[in-house]
Protein backbone atom coordinates (compact mmCIF):
# COMPACT_ATOMS: atom_id res chain seq x y z
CA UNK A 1 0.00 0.00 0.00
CA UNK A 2 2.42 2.61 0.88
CA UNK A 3 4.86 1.20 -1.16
CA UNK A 4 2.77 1.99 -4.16
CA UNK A 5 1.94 5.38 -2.81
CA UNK A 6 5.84 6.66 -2.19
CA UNK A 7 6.48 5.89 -6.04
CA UNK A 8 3.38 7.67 -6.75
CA UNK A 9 4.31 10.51 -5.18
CA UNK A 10 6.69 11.97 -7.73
CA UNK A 11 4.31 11.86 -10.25
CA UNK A 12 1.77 14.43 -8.04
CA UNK A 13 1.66 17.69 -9.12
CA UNK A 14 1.16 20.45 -5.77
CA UNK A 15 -2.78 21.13 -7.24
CA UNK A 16 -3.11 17.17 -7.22
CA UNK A 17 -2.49 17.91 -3.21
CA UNK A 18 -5.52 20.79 -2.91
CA UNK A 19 -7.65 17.95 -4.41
CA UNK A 20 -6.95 15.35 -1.85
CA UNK A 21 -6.90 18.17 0.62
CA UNK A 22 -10.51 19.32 -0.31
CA UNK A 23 -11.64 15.93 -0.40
CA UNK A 24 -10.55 15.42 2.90
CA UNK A 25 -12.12 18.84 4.33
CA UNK A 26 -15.46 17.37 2.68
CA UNK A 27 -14.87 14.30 4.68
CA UNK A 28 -15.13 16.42 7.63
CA UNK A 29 -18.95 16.71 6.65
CA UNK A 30 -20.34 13.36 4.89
CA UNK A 31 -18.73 10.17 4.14
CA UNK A 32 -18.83 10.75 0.33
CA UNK A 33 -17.84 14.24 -0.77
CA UNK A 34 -20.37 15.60 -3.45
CA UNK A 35 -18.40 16.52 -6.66
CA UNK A 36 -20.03 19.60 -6.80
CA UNK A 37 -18.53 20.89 -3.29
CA UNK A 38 -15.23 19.71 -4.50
CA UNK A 39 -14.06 23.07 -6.44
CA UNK A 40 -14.53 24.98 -3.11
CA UNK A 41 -13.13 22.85 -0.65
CA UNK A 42 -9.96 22.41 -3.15
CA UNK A 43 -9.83 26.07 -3.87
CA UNK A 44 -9.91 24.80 -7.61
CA UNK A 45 -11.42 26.04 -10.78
CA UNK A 46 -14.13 22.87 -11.56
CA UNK A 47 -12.08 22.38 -15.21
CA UNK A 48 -9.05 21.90 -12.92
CA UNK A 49 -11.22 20.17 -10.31
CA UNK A 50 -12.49 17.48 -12.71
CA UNK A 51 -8.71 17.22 -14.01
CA UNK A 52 -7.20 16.80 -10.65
CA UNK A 53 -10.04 14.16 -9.77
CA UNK A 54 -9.32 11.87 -12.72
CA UNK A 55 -5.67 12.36 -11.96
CA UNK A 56 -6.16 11.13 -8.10
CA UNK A 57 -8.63 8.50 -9.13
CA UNK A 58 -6.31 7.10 -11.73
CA UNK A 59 -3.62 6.76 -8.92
CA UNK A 60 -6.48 5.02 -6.77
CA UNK A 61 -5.95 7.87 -4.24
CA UNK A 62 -9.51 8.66 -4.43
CA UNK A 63 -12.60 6.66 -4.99
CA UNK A 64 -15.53 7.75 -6.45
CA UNK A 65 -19.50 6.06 -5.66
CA UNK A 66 -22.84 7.60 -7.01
CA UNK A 67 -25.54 8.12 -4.23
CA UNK A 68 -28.08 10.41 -5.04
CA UNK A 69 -24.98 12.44 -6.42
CA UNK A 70 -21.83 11.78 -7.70
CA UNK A 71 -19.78 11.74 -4.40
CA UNK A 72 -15.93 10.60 -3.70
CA UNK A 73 -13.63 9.65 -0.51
CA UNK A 74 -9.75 9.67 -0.17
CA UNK A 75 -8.97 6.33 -0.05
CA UNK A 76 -6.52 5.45 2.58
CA UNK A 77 -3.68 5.40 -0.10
CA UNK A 78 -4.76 9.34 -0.65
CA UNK A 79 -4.53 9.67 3.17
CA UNK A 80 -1.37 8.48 3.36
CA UNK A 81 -0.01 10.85 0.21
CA UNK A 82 -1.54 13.83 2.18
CA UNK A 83 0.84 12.44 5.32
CA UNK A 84 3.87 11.80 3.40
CA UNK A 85 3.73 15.19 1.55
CA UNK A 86 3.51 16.80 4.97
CA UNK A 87 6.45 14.97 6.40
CA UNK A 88 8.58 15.81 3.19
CA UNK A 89 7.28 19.57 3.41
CA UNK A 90 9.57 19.80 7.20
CA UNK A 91 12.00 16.98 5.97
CA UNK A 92 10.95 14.79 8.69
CA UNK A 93 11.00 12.24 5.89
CA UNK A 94 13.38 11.93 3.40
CA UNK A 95 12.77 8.07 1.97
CA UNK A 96 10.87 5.57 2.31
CA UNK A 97 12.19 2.30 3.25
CA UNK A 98 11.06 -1.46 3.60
CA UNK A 99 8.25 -2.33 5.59
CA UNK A 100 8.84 -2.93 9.25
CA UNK A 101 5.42 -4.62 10.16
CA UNK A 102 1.91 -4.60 9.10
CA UNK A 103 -1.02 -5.42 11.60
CA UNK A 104 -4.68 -5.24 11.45
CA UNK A 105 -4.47 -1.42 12.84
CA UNK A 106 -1.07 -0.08 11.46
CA UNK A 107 1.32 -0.45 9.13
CA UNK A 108 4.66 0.43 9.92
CA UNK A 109 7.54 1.44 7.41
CA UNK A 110 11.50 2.57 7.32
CA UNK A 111 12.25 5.90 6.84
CA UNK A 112 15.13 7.85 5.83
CA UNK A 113 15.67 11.22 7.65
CA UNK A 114 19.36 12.27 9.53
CA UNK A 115 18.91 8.57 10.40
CA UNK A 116 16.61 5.31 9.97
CA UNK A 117 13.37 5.80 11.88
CA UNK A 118 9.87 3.79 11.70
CA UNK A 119 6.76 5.64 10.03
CA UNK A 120 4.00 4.02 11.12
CA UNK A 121 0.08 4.31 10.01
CA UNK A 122 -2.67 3.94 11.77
CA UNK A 123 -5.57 1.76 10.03
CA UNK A 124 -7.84 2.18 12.52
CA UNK A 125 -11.43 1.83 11.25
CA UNK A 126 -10.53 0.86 7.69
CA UNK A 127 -11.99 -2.30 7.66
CA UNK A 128 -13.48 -2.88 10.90
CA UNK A 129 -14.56 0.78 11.66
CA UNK A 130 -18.10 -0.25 13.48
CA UNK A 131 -16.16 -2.86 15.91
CA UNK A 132 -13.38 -0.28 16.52
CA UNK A 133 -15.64 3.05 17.24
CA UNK A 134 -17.73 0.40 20.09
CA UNK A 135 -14.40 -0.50 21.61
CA UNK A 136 -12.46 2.86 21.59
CA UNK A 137 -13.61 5.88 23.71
CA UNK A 138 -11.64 8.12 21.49
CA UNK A 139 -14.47 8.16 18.03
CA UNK A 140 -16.67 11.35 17.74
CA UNK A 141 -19.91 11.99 19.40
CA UNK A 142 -21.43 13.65 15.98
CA UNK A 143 -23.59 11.29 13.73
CA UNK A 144 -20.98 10.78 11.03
CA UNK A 145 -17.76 9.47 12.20
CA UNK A 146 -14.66 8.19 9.29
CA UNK A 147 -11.99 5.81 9.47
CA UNK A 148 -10.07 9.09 8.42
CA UNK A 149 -11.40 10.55 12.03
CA UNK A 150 -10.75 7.47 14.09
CA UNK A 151 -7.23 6.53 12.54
CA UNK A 152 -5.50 10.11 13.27
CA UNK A 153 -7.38 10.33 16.21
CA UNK A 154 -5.57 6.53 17.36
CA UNK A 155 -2.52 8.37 16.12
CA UNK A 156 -3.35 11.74 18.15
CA UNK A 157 -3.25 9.95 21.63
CA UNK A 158 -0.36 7.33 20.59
CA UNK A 159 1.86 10.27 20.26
CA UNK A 160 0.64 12.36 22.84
CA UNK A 161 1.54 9.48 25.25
CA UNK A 162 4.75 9.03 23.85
CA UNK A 163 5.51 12.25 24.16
CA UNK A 164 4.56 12.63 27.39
CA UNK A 165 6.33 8.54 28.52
CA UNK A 166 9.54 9.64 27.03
CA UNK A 167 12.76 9.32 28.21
CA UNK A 168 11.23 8.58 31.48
CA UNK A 169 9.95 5.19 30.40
CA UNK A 170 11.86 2.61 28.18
CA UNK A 171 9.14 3.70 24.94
CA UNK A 172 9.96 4.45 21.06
CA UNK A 173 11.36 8.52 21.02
CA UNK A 174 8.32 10.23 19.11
CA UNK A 175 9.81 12.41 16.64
CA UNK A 176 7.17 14.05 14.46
CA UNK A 177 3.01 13.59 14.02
CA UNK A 178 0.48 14.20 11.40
CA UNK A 179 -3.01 13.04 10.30
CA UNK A 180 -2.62 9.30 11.16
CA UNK A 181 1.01 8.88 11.11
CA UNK A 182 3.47 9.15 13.20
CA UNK A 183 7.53 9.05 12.91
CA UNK A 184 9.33 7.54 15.80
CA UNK A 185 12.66 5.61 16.88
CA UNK A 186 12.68 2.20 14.94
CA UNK A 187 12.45 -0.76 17.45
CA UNK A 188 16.27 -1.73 19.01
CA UNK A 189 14.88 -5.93 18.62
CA UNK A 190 12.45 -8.19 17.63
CA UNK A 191 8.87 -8.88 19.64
CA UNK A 192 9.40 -10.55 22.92
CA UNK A 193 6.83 -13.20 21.46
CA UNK A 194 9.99 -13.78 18.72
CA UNK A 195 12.70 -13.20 21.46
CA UNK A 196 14.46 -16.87 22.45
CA UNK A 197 15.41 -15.98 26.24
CA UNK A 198 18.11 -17.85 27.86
CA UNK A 199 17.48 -19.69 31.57
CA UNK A 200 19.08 -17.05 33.27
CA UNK A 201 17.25 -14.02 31.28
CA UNK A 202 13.84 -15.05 31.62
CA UNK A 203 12.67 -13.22 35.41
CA UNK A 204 15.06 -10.44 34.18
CA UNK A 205 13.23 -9.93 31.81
CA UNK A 206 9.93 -10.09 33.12
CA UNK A 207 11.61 -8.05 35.89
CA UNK A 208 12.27 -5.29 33.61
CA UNK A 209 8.68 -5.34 32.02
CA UNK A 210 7.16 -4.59 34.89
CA UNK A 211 9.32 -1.98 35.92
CA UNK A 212 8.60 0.12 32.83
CA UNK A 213 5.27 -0.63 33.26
CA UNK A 214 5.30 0.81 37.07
CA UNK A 215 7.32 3.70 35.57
CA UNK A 216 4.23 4.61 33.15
CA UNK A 217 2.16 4.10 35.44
CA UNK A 218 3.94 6.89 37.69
CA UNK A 219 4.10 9.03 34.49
CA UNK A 220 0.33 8.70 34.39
CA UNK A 221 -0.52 5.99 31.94
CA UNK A 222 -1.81 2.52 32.10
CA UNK A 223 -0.89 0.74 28.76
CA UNK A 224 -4.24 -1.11 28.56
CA UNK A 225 -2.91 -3.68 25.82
CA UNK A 226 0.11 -5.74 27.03
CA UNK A 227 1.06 -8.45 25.22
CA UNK A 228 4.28 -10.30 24.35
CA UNK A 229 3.40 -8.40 20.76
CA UNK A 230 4.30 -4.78 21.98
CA UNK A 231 7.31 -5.35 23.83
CA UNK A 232 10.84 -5.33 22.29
CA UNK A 233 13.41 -7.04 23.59
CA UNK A 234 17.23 -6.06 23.10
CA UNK A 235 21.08 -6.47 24.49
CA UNK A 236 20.26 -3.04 26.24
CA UNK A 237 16.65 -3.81 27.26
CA UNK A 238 12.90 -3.32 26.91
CA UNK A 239 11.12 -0.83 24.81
CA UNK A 240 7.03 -1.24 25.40
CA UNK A 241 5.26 -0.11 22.20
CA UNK A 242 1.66 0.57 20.45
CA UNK A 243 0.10 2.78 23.00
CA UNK A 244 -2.84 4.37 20.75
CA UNK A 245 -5.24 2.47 23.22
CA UNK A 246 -3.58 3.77 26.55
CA UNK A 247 -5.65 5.69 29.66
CA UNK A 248 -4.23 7.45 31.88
CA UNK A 249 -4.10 6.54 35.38
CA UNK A 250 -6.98 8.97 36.89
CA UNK A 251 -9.41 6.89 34.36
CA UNK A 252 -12.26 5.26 35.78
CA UNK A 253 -10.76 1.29 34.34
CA UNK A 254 -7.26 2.19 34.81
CA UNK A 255 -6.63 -0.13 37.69
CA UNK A 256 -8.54 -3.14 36.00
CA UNK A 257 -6.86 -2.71 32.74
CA UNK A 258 -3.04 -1.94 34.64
CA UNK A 259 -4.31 -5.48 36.57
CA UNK A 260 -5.05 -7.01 33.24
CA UNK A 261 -1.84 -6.23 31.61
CA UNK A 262 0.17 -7.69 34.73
CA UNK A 263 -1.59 -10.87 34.14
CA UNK A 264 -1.13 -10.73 30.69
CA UNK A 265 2.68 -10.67 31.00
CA UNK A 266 3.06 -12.59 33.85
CA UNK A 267 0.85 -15.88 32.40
CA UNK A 268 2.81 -14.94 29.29
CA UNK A 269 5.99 -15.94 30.74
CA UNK A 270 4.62 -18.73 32.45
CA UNK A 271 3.85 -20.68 29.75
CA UNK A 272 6.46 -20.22 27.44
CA UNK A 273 8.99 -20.55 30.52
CA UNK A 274 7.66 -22.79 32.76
CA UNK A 275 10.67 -24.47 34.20
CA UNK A 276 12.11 -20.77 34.41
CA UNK A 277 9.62 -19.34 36.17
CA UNK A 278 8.46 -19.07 39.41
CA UNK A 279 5.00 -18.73 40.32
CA UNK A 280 3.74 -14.81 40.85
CA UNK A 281 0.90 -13.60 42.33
CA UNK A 282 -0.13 -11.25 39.58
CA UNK A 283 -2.28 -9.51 41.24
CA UNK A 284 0.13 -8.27 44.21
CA UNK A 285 1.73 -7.15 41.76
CA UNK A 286 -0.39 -4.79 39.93
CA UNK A 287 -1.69 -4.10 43.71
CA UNK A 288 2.15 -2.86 44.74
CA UNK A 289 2.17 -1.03 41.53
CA UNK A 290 -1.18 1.22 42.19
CA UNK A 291 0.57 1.52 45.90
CA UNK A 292 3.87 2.87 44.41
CA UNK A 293 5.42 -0.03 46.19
CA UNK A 294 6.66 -2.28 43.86
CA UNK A 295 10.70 -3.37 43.16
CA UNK A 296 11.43 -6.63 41.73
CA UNK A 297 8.94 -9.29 40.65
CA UNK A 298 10.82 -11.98 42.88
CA UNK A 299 9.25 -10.24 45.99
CA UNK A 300 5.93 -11.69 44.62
CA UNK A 301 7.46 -14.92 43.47
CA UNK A 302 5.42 -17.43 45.69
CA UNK A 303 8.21 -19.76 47.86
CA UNK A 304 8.68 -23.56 46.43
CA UNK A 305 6.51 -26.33 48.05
């Protein structure tokens, strides 16, 4: 998808860009954007209007569907061009690299800038829009609600936690944000579910898991998702990622969902360690981490028969 896009790209001409930016701002107001309304939003003549729209279309960076009127929606191809042009307009991004991951609800990319960072999208909605705006507390209260809304709105509060987590907690330096993307530090390793611990690594690791996790939780935020699919494991440590679905800590769940990630990554480590690991009480744990009073997971490690 984005792949196809970054080629793309050169080919775009800057009135091309009012077009997907007036279809977007028309978005704002109705799912499909009458072709009429187009012109203004764009701040285009309709000859170059109709031009630009056969151009986009073409490119399958707009889609067009006849309603009661002819009516069109950035597809999320267009969404991303509108992103990408952004980042290259304050040389965030430079290049676009091989892809890095793609999920359900992002797909994440290497980019070139002074270095090699991660660009990843939020998809949020695309496909499964109605399941996503019942789960997430984050969709609009108005009547018509996009996947355009809900994906840079998932992107909005990933970054603002980031941003607000780092360098205080082991997460993924946020360096730039816009629409539903968002450039940050590529991951130092692979998933923990990937990782192959050694004997001797496995409570250390859990050890420091936790620890970051108490350490956002003192910054304010409870996760709300932790898996072994969000935490990266390295030679120099953790690094806890995907926090688009994070609360923060005066929320009214926060202390279920902070119990439900401890006993996510506790049971976890239990089964794919089991001669490793001790047994923990998971819940003392997330208790001791509410109470500001937890240090090391082997003070919840219950004693051998």
């Amino acid at each position: 998808m984005v792949g196809n896009v970054a080629e793309t790209m050169a080919e775009l001409e800057p009135e091309d860009f009012y077009l997907l930016s007036g279809v977007e701002q028309g978005m704002r107001f109705s799912e499909w954007v009458n072709v009429e309304k187009i012109p203004e939003y764009a701040g285009l003549s309709e000859e170059n209007a109709d031009y630009r729209i056969d151009r986009c279309a073409d490119r399958d960076l707009i889609r067009r569907k006849t309603i009661q009127y002819e009516g069109y929606q950035l597809t999320f191809e267009g969404y991303d061009a509108l992103a990408l042009h952004t980042f290259a307009e304050r040389e965030t991004v430079t290049g676009m690299g091989s892809s890095l991951g793609v999920g359900k609800e992002s797909d994440v990319y290497e980019v070139e800038t002074y270095r090699p960072m991660a660009l990843k999208f939020h998809r949020e909605g695309y496909t499964n829009f109605r399941e996503v705006n019942k789960e997430r507390d984050y969709t609009s209260d108005n009547n018509h609600v996009s996947w355009q809304y809900t994906a840079r709105k998932a992107a909005e509060r990933e970054y603002a936690a980031l941003e607000d987590l780092y360098p205080q907690v082991s997460v993924p330096r946020p360096i730039d944000h816009n629409r539903h993307a968002i450039v940050m530090e590529k991951l130092p390793g692979p998933e923990l579910a990937q990782a192959k611990l050694r004997s001797e690594q496995v409570v250390g690791v859990l050890d420091l898991v936790l620890r970051e996790m108490d350490l956002a939780y003192r910054a304010g935020y409870v996760h709300a998702d932790m898996s072994e699919y969000n935490v990266a494991v390295s030679d120099d440590g953790i690094v806890i990622f995907d926090w688009p679905q994070s609360v923060e800590t005066d929320h009214e769940n926060a202390d279920e969902l902070l119990a439900r990630d401890v006993d996510n990554v506790v049971s976890y480590f239990e089964r794919k360690y089991p001669s490793e690991m001790p047994e923990v009480d998971a819940d003392a744990v997330a208790d001791a981490i509410v109470d500001g009073e937890f240090e090391s997971v082997r003070g919840f490690a219950e004693p051998e028969a």
